[in-house]
N, C-alpha and C. Protein backbone atom coordinates (compact mmCIF):
# COMPACT_ATOMS: atom_id res chain seq x y z
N UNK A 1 99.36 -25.81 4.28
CA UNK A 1 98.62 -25.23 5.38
C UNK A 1 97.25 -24.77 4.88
N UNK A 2 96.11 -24.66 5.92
CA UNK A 2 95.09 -23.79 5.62
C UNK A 2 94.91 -22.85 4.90
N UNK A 3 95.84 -21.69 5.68
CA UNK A 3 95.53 -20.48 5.35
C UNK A 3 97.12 -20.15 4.58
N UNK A 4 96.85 -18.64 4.02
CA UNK A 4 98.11 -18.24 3.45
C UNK A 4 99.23 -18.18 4.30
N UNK A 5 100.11 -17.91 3.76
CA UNK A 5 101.28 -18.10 5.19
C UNK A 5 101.93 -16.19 5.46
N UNK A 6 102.12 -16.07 6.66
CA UNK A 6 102.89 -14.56 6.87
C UNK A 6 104.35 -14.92 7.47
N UNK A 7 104.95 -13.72 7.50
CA UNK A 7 106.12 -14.02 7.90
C UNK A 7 106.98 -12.75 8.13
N UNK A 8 107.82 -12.60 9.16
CA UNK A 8 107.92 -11.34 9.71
C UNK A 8 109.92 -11.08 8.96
N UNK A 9 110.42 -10.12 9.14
CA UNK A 9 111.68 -9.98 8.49
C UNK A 9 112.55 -9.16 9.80
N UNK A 10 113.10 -9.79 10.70
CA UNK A 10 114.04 -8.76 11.76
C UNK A 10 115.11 -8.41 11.47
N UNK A 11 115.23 -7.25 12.01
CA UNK A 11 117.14 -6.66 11.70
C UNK A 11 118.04 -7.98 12.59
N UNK A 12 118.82 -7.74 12.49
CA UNK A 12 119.49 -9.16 13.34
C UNK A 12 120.31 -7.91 14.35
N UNK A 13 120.36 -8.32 15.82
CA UNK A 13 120.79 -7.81 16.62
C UNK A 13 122.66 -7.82 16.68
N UNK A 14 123.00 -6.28 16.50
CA UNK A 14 123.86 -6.12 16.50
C UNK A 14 125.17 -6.76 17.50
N UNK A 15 124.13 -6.39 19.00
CA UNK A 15 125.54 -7.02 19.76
C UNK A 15 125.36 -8.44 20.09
N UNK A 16 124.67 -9.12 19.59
CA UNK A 16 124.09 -10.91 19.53
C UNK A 16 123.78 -11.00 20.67
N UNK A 17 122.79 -10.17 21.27
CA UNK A 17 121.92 -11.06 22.88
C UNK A 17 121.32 -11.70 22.32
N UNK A 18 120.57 -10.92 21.85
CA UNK A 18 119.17 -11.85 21.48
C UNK A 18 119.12 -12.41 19.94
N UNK A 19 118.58 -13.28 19.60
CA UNK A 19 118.25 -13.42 18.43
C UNK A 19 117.93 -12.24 16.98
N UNK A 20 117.03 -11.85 17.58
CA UNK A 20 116.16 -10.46 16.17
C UNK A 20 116.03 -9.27 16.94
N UNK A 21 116.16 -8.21 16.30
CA UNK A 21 116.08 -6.99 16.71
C UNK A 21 114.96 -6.64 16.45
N UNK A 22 114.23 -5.19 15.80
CA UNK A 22 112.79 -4.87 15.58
C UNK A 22 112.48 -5.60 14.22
N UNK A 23 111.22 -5.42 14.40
CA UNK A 23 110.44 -6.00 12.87
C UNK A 23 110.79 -4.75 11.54
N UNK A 24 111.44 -5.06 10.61
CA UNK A 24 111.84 -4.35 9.41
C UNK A 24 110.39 -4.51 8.29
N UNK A 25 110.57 -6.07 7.79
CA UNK A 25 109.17 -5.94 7.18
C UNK A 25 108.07 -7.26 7.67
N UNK A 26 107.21 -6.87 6.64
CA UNK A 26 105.92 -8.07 7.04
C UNK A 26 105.77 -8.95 5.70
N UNK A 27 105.95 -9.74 5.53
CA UNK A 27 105.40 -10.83 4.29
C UNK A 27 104.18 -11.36 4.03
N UNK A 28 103.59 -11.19 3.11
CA UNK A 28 101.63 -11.96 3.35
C UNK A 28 102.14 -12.63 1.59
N UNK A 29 102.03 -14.04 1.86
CA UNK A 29 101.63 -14.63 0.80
C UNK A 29 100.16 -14.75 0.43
N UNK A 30 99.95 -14.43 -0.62
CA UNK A 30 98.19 -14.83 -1.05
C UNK A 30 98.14 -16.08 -2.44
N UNK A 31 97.55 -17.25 -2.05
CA UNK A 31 97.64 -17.88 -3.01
C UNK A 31 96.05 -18.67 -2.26
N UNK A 32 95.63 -19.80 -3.47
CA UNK A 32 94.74 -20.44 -2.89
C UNK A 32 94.42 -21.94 -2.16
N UNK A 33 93.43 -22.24 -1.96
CA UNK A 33 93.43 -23.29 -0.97
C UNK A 33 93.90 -24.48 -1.93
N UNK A 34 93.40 -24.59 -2.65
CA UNK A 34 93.61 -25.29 -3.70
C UNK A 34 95.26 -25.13 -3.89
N UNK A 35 95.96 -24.97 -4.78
CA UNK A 35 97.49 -24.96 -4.29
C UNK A 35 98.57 -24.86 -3.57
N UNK A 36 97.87 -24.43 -2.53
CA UNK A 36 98.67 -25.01 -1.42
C UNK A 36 98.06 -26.54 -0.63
N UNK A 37 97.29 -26.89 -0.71
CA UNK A 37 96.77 -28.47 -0.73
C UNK A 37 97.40 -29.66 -1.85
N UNK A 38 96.91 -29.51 -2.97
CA UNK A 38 97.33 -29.86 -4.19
C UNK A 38 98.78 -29.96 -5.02
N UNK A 39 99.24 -28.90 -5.22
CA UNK A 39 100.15 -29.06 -5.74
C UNK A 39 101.75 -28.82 -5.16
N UNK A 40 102.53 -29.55 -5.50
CA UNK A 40 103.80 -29.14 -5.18
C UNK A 40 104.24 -28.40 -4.86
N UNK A 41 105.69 -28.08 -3.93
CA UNK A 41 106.22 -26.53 -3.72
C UNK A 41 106.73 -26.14 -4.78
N UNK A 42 107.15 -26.84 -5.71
CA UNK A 42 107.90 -26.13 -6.97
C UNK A 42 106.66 -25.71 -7.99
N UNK A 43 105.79 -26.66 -8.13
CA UNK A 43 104.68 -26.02 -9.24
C UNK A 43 103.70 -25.02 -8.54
N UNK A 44 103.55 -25.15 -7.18
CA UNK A 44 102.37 -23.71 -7.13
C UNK A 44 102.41 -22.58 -6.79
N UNK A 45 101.90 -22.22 -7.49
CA UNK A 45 101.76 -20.38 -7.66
C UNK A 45 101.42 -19.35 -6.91
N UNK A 46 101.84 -18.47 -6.33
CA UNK A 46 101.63 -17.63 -5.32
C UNK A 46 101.58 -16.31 -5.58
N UNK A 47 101.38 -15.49 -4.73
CA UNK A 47 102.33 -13.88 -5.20
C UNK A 47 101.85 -13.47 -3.44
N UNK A 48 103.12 -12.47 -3.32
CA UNK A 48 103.88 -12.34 -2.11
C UNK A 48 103.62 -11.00 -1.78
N UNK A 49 103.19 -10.54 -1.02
CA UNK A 49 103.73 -8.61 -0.46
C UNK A 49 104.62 -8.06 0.26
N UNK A 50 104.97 -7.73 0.12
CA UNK A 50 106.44 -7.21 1.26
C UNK A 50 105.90 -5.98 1.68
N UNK A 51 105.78 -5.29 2.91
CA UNK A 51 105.73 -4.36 3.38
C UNK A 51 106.43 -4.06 4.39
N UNK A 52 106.84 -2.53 4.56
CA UNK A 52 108.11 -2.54 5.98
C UNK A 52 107.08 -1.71 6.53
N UNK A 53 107.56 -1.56 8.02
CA UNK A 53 107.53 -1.03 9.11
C UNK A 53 107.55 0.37 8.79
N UNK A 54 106.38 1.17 9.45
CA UNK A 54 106.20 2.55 9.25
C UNK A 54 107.10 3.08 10.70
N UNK A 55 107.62 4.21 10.68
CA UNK A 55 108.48 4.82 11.35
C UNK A 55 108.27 4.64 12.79
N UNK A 56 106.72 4.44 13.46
CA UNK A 56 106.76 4.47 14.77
C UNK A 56 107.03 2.99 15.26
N UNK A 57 107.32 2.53 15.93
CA UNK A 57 107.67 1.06 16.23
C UNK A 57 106.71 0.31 17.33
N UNK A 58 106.23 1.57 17.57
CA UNK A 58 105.05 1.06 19.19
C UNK A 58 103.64 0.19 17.96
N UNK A 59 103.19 1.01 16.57
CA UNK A 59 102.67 0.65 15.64
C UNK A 59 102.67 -0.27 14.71
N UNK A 60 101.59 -1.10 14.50
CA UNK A 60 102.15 -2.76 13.81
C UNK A 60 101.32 -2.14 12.16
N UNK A 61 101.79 -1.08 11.90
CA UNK A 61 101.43 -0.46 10.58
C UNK A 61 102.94 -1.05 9.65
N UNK A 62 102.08 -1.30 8.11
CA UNK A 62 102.85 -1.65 7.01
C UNK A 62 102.96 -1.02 5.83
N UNK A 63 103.80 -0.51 4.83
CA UNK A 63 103.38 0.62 3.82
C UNK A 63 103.93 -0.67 2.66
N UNK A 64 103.22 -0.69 1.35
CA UNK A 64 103.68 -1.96 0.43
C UNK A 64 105.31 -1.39 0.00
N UNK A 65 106.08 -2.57 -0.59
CA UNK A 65 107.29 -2.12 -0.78
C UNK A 65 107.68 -3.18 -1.76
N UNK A 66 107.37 -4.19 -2.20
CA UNK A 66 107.44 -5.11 -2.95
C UNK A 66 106.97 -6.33 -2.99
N UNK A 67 106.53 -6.91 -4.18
CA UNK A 67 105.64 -7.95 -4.73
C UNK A 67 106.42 -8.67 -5.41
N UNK A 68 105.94 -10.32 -4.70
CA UNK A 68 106.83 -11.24 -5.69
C UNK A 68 105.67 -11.99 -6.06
N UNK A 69 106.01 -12.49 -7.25
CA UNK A 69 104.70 -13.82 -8.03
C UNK A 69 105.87 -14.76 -8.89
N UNK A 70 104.70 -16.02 -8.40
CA UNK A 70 105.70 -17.06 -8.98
C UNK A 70 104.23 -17.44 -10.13
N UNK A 71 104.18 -17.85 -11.11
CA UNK A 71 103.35 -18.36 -11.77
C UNK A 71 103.23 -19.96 -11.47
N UNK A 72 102.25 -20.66 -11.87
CA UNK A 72 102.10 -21.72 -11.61
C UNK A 72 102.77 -22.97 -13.03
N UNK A 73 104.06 -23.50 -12.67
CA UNK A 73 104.57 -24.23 -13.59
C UNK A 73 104.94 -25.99 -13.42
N UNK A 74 104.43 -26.40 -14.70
CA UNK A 74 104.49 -28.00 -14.60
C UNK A 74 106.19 -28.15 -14.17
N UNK A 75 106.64 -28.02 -13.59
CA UNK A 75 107.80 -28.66 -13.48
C UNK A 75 108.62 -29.99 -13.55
N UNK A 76 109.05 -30.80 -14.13
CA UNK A 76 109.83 -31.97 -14.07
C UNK A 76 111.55 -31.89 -14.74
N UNK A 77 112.41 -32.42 -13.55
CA UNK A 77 113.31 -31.95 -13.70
C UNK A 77 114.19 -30.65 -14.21
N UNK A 78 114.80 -30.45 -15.51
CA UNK A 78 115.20 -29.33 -16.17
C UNK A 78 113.88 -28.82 -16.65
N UNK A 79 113.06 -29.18 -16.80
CA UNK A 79 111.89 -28.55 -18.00
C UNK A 79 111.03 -27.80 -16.77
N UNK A 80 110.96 -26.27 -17.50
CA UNK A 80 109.63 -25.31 -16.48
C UNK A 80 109.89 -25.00 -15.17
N UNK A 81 111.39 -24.75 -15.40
CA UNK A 81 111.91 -24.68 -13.85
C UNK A 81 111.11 -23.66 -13.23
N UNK A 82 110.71 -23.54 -11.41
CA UNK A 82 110.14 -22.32 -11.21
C UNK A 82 110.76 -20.70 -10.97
N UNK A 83 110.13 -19.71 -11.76
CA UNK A 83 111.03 -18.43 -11.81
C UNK A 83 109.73 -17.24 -10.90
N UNK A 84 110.83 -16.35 -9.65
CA UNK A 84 109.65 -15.63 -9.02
C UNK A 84 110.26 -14.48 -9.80
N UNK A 85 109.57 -13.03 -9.67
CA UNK A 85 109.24 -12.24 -10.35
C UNK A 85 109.16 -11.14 -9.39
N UNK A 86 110.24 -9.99 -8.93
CA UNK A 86 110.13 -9.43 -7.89
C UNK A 86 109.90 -7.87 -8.60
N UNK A 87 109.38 -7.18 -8.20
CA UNK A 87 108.38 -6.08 -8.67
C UNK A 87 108.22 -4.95 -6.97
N UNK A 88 108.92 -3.71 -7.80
CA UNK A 88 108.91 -2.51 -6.51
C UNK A 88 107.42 -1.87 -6.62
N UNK A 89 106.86 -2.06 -5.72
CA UNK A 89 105.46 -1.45 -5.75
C UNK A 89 104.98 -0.26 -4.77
N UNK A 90 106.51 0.13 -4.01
CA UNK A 90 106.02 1.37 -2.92
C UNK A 90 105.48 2.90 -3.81
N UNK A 91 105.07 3.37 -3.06
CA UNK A 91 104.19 4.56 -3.54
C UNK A 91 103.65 4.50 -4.84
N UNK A 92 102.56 2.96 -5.33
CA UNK A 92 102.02 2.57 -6.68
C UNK A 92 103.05 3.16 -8.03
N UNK A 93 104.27 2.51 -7.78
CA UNK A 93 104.98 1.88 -8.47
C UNK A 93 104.44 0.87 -9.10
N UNK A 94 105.11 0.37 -10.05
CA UNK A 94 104.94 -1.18 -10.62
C UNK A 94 106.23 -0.99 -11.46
N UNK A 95 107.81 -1.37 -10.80
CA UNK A 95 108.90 -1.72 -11.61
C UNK A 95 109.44 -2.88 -11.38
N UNK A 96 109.67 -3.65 -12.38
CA UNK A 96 110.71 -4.79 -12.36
C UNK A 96 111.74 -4.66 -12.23
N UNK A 97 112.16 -5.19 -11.06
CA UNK A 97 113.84 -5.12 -10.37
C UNK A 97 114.61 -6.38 -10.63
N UNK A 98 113.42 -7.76 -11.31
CA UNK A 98 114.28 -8.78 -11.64
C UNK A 98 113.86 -10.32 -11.13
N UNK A 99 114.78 -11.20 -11.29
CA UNK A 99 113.80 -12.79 -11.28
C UNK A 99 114.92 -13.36 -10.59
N UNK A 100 114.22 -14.37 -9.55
CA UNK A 100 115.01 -15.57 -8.78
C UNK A 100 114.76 -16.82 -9.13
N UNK A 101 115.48 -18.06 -10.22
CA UNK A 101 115.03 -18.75 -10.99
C UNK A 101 115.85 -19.93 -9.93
N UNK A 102 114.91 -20.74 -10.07
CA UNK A 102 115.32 -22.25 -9.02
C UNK A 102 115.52 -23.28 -10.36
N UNK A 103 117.00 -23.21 -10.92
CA UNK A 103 117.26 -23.92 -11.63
C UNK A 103 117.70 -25.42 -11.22
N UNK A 104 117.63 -26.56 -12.42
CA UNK A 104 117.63 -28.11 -11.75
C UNK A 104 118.71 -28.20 -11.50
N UNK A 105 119.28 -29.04 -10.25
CA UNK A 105 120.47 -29.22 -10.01
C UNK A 105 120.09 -30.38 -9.28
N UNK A 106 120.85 -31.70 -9.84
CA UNK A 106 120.97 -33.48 -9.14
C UNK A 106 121.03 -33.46 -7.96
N UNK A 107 122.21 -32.53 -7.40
CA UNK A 107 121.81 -33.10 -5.90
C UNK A 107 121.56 -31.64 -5.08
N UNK A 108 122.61 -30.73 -5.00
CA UNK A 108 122.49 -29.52 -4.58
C UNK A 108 121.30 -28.61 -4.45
N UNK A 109 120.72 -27.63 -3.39
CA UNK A 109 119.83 -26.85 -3.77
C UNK A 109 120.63 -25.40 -4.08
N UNK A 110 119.94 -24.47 -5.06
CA UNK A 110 120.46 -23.63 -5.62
C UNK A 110 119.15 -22.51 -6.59
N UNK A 111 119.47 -21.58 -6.09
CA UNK A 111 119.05 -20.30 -7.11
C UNK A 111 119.84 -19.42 -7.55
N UNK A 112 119.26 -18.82 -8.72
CA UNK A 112 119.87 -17.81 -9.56
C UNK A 112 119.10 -16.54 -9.59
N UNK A 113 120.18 -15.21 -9.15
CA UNK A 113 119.37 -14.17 -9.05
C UNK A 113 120.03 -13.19 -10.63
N UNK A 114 118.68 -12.53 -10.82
CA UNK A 114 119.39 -12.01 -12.00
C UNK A 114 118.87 -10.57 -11.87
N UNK A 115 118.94 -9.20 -12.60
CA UNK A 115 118.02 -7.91 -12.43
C UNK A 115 117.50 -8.08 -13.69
N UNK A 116 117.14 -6.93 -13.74
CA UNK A 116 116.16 -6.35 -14.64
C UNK A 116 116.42 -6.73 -15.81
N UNK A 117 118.02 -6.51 -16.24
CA UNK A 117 118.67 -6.61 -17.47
C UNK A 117 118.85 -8.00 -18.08
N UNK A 118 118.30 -8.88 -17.46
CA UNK A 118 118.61 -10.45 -17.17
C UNK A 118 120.18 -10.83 -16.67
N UNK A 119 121.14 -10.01 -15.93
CA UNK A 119 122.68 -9.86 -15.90
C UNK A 119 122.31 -10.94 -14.80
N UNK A 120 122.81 -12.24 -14.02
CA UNK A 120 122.89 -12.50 -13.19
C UNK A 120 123.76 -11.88 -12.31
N UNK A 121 123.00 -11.93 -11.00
CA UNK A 121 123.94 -11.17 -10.38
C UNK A 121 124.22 -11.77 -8.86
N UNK A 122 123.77 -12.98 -8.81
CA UNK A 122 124.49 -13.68 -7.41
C UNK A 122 123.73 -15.01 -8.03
N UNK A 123 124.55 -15.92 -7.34
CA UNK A 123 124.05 -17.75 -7.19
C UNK A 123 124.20 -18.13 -5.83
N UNK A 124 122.99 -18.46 -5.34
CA UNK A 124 122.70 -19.25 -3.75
C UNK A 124 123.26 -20.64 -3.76
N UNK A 125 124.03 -21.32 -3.00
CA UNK A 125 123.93 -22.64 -3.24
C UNK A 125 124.12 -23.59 -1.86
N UNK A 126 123.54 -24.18 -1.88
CA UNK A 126 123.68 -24.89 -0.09
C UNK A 126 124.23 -26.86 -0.45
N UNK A 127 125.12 -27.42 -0.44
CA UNK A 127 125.45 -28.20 -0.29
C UNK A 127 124.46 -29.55 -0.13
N UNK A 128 124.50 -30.43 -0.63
CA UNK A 128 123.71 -31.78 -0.51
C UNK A 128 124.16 -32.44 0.91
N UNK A 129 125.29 -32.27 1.29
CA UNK A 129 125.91 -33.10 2.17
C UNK A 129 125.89 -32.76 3.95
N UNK A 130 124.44 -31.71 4.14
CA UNK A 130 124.63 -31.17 5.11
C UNK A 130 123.18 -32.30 5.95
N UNK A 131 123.40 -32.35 7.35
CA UNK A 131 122.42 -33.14 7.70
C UNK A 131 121.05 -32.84 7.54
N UNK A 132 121.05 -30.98 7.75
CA UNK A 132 120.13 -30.28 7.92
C UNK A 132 118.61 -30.14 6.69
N UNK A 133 119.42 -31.26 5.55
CA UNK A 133 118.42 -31.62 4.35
C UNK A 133 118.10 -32.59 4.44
N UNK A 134 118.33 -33.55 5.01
CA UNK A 134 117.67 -34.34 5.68
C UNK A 134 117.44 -35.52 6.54
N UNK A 135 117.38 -34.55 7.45
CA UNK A 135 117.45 -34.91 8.77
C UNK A 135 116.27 -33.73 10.06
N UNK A 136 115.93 -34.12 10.30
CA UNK A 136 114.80 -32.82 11.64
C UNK A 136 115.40 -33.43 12.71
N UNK A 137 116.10 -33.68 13.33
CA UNK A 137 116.42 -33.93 14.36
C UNK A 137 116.56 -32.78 15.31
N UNK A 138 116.35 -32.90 17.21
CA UNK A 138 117.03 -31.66 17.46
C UNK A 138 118.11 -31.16 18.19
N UNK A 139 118.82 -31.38 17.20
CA UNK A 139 120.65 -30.85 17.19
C UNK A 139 121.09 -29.83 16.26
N UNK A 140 121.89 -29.28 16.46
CA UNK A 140 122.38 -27.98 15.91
C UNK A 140 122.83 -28.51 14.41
N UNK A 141 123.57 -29.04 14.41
CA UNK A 141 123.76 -29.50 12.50
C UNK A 141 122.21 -29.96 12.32
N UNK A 142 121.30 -30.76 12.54
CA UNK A 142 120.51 -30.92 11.62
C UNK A 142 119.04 -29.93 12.10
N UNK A 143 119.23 -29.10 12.93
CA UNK A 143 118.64 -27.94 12.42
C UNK A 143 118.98 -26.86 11.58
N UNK A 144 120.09 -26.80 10.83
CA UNK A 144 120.98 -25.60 10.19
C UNK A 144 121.39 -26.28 8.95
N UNK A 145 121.05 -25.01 7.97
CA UNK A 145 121.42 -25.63 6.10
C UNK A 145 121.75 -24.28 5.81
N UNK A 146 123.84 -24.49 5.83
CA UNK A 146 124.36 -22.82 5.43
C UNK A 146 124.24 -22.91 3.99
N UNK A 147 124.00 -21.99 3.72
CA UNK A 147 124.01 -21.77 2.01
C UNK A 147 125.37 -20.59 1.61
N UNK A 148 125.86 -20.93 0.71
CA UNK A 148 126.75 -19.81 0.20
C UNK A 148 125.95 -18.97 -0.93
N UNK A 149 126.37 -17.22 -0.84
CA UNK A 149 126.32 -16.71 -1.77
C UNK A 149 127.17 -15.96 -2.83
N UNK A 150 127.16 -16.95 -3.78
CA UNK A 150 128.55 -16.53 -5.00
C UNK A 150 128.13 -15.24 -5.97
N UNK A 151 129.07 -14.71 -6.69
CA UNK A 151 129.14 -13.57 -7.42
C UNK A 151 128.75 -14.75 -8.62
N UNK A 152 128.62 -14.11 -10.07
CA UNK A 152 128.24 -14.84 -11.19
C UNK A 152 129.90 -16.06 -11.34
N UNK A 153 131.29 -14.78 -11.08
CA UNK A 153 132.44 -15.91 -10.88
C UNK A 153 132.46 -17.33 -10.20
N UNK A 154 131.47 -17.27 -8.95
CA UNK A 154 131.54 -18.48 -8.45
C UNK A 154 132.21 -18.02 -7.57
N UNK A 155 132.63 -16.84 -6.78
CA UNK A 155 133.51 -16.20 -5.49
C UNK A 155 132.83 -15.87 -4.28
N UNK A 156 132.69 -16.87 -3.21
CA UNK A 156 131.75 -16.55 -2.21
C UNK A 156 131.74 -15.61 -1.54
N UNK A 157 130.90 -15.01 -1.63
CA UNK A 157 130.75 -13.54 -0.92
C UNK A 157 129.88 -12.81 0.00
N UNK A 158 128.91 -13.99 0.48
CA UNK A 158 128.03 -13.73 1.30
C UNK A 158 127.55 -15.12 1.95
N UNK A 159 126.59 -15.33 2.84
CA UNK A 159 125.59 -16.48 3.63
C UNK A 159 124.75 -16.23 3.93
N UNK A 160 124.06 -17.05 4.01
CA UNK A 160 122.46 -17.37 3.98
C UNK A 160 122.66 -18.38 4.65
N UNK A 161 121.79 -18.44 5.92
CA UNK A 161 121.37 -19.49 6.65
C UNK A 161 119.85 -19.74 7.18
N UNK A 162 119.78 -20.88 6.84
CA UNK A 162 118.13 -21.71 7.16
C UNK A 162 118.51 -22.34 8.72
N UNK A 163 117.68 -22.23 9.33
CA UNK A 163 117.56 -22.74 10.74
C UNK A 163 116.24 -22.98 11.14
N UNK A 164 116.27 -24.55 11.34
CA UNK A 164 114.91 -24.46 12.19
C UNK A 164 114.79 -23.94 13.06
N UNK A 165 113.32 -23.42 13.90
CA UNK A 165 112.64 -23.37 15.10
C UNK A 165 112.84 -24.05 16.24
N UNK A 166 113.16 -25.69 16.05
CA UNK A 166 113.47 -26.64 16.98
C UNK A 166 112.61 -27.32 17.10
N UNK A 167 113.11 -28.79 17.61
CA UNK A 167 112.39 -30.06 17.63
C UNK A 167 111.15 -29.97 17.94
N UNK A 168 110.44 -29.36 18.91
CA UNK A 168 108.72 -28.79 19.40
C UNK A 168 108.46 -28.40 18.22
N UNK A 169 108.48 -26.70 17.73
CA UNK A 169 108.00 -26.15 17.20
C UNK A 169 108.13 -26.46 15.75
N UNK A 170 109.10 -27.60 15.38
CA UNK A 170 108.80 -28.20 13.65
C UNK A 170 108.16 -29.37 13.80
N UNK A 171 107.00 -29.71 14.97
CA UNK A 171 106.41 -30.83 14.73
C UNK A 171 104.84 -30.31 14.95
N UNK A 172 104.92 -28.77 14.91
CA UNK A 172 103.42 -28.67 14.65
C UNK A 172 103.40 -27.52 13.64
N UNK A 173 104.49 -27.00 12.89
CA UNK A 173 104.17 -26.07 12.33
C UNK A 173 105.79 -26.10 11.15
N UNK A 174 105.39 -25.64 10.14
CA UNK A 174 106.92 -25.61 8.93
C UNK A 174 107.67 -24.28 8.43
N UNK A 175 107.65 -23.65 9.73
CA UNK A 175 108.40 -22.34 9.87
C UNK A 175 109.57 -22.27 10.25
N UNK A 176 110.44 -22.00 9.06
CA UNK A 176 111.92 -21.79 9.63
C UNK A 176 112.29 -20.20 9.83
N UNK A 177 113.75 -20.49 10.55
CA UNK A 177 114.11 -18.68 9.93
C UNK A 177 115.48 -18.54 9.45
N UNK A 178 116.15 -17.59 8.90
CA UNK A 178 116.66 -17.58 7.96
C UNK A 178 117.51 -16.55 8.38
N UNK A 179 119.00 -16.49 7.99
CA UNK A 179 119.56 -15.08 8.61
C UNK A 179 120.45 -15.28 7.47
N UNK A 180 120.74 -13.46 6.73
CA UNK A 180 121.41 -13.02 5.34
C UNK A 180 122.06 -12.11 5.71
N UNK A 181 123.55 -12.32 5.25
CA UNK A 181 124.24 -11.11 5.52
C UNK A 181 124.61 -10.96 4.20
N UNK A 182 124.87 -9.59 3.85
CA UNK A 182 124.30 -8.77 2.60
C UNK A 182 125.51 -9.00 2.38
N UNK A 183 126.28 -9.04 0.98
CA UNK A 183 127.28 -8.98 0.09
C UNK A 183 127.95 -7.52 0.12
N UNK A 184 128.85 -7.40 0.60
CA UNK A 184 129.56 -5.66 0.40
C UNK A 184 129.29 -5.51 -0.94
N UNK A 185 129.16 -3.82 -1.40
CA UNK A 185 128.82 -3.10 -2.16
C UNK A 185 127.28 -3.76 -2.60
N UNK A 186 126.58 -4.34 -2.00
CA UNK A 186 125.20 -5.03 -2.78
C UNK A 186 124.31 -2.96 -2.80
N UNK A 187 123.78 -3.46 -4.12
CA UNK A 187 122.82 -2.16 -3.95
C UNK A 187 121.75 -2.51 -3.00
N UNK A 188 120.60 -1.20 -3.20
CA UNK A 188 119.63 -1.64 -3.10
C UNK A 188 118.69 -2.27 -3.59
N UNK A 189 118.74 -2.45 -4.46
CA UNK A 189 118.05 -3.18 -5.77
C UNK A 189 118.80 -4.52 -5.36
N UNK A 190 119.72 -4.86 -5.32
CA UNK A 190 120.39 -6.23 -4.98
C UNK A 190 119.65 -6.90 -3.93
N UNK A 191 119.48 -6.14 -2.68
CA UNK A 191 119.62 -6.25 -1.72
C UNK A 191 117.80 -6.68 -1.29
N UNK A 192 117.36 -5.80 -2.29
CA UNK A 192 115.33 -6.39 -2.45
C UNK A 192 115.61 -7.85 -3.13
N UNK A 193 116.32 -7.88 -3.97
CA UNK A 193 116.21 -8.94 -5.23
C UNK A 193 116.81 -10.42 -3.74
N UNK A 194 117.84 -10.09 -3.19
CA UNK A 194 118.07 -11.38 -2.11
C UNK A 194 117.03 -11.71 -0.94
N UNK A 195 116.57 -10.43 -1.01
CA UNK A 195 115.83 -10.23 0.24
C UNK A 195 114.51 -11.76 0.08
C-alpha cells in the first residue's frame, strides 16, 4: 500500500449481535515507502504502536501501550527467519515482554511466542489444508483460516481466527480481521505478547 497501514482492535461482543463491541486499541504501523513497495512480507521491516482507548468512549483519544519492531531480514527458507520484538512502552516505559518468531515450516503457517526469558510460551498453527489459504472466493470456508493455539506441549488451548472482509471489500483493499480468544490462566504479559 501507499501509506502505513492502521488498524483498530474490538472487544468482541458478548451476546453475538453484532460483530465488535467498542474500540479497545488503535494500531499505527510506521515503516517506509520503500518497503512496503519493494520488499517482501517476510523481509520488511516495520515497527508498530499499540495504543488503547482512553476512558471516555465518546473520545477517539489513544495513550501508547506497546511497540512492536520487526527488523528488516534476508529471509530464504530456514535461514533469517523473521522475529518481531514486542516492548511495553505505557507511561515511557521501555520493557521487553518478548519475541514472536515466524519459524520455516513446508507447508503449514505457524509462529512461536516466547517472553522475556526466551521460555516459549504458546505455538500458533493454522493448517495447509484449509481453502481459506488459498482460495478468495466469497464463501464462508474460503473466507476463514482457523488457527490453533498450543501450549509449548502441543495441547490446544486456544483460537485464532483470520476472516476476510468479503468478496467486495478484498478486491479493493487487504484487510482482514481476526478474532482471539485468550488461553485460560494467560497473563497479562501473555496476553500483550498474542495480542
Amino acid at each position: 500500500s501507499e501509506t502505513d497501514n492502521k488498524y483498530y482492535v474490538f472487544q468482541l461482543d458478548p451476546a453475538g449481535k453484532k460483530k465488535r463491541g467498542r474500540k479497545l486499541f488503535k494500531c499505527k504501523e510506521k515503516s517506509s515507502f520503500f518497503a512496503r513497495q519493494c520488499l517482501s512480507g517476510s523481509c520488511r521491516p516495520f515497527m508498530m504502536d499499540i495504543s488503547y482507548a482512553t476512558a471516555n468512549p465518546e473520545e477517539d483519544e489513544y495513550e501508547p501501550f506497546l511497540r512492536l519492531e520487526r527488523a528488516c531480514k534476508c529471509t530464504f527458507l530456514c535461514f533469517q527467519r523473521p522475529e518481531i520484538i514486542v516492548t511495553w512502552v505505557e507511561d515511557g516505559r521501555n520493557e521487553y515482554l518478548g519475541k514472536i518468531v515466524d519459524p520455516w515450516n513446508l507447508c503449514n503457517l505457524e509462529f512461536n511466542v516466547f517472553d522475556k526469558d526466551l521460555n516459549q510460551k504458546y505455538n500458533i498453527e493454522a493448517s495447509c489444508c484449509q481453502l481459506g489459504l488459498w482460495c478468495k472466493w466469497p464463501c464462508e470456508a474460503c473466507e476463514t483460516i482457523d488457527f490453533d493455539v498450543k501450549s509449548p506441549s502441543g495441547e490446544v488451548i486456544s483460537t485464532l481466527q483470520k476472516q476476510s472482509p468479503g468478496c467486495l471489500q478484498s478486491m479493493v483493499s487487504d484487510a482482514d480481521n481476526f478474532a482471539l480468544s485468550f488461553p485460560p490462566n494467560a497473563t497479562l504479559v501473555d496476553k500483550a505478547l498474542l495480542m
